[in-house]
C-alpha atoms as a PDB file:
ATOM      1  CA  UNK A   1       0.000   0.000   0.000  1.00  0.00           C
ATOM      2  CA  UNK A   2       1.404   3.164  -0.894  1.00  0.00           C
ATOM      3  CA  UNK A   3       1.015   6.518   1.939  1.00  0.00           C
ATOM      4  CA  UNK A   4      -1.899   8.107  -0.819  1.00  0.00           C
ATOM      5  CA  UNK A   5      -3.386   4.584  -0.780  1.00  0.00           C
ATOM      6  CA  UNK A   6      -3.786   4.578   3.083  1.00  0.00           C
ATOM      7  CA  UNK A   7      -5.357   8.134   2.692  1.00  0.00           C
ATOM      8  CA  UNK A   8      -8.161   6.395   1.293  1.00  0.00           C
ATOM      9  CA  UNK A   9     -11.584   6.150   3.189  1.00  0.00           C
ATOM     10  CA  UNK A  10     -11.879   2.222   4.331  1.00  0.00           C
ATOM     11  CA  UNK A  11     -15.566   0.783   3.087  1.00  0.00           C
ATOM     12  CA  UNK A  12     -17.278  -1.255   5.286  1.00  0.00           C
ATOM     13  CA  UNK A  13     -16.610  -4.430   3.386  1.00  0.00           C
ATOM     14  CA  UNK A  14     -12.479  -3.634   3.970  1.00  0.00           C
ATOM     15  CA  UNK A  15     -14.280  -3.322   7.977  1.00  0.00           C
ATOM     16  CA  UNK A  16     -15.359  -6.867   7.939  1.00  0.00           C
ATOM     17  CA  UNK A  17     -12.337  -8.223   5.733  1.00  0.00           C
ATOM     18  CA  UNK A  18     -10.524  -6.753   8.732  1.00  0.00           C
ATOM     19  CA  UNK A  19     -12.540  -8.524  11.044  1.00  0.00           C
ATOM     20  CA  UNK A  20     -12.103 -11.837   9.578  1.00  0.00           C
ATOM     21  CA  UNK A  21      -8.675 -11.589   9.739  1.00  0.00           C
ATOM     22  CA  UNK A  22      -8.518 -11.048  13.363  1.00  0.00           C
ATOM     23  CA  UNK A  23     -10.779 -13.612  13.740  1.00  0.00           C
ATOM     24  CA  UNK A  24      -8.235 -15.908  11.659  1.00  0.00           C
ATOM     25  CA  UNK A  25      -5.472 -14.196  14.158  1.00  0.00           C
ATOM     26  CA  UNK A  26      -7.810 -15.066  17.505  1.00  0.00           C
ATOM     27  CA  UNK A  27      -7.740 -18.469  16.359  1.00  0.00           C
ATOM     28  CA  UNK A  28      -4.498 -19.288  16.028  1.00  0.00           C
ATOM     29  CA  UNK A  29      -3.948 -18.186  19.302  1.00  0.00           C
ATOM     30  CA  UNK A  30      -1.809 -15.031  18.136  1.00  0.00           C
ATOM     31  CA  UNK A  31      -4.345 -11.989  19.834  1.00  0.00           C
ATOM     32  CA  UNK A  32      -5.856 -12.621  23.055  1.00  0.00           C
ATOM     33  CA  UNK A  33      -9.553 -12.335  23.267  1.00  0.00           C
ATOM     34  CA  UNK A  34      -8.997  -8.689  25.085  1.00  0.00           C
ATOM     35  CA  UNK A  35      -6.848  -7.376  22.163  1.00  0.00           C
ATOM     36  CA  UNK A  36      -9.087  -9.327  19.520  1.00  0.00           C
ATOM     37  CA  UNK A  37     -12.280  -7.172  21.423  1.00  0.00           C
ATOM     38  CA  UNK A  38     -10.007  -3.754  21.023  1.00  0.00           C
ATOM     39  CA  UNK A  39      -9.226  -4.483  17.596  1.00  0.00           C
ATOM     40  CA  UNK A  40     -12.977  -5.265  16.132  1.00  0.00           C
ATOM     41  CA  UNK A  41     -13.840  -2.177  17.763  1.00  0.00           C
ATOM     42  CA  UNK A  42     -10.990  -0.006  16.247  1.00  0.00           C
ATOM     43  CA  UNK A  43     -11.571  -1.543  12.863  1.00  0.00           C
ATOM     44  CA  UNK A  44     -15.443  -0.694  12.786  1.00  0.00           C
ATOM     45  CA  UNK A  45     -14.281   2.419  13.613  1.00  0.00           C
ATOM     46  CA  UNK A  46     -12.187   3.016  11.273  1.00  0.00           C
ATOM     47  CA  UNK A  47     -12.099   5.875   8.740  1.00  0.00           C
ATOM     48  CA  UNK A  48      -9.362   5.269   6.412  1.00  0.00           C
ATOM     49  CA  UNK A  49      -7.388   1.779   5.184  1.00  0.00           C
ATOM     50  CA  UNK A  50      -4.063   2.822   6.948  1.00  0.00           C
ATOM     51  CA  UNK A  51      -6.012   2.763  10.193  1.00  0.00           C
ATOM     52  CA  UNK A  52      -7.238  -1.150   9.440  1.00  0.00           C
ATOM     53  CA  UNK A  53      -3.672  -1.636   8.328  1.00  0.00           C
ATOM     54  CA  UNK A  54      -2.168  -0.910  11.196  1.00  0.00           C
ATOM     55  CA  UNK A  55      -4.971  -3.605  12.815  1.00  0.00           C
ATOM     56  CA  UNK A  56      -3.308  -6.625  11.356  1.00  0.00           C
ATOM     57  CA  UNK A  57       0.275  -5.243  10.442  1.00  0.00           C
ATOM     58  CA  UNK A  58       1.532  -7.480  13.873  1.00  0.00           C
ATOM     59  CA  UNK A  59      -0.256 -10.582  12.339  1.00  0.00           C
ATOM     60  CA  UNK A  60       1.378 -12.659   9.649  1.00  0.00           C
ATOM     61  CA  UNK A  61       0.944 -11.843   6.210  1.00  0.00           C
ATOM     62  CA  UNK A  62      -0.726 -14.976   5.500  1.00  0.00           C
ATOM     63  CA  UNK A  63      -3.630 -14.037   7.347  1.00  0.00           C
ATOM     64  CA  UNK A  64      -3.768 -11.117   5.396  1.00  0.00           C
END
């Protein structure tokens, strides 16, 4: 993602592909449930794509 690309207002379908991805993250035991129930929160809340990056950048790319 280039820095204009993170500029760019997050839809709610890039919300829930968040989501699912800390989901996938939860279950493989890499968030705990506290920083899995911060995260949904922050990415529903979420204005731009650089702000859901930033979600998942600690999670492997793979869940990505």
């Amino acid at each position: 993602m280039s820095p204009r690309d993170g500029d760019i207002r997050a839809s709610d379908a890039d919300r829930e592909e968040t989501v699912r991805q800390l989901q996938r993250g939860l279950t493989q035991g890499r968030l705990t449930v506290h920083e899995f129930d911060e995260r949904v929160q922050a990415a529903y809340a979420a204005r731009t794509l650089a702000e859901l990056t930033e979600l998942i950048r600690d999670l492997p790319r793979s869940l990505w």
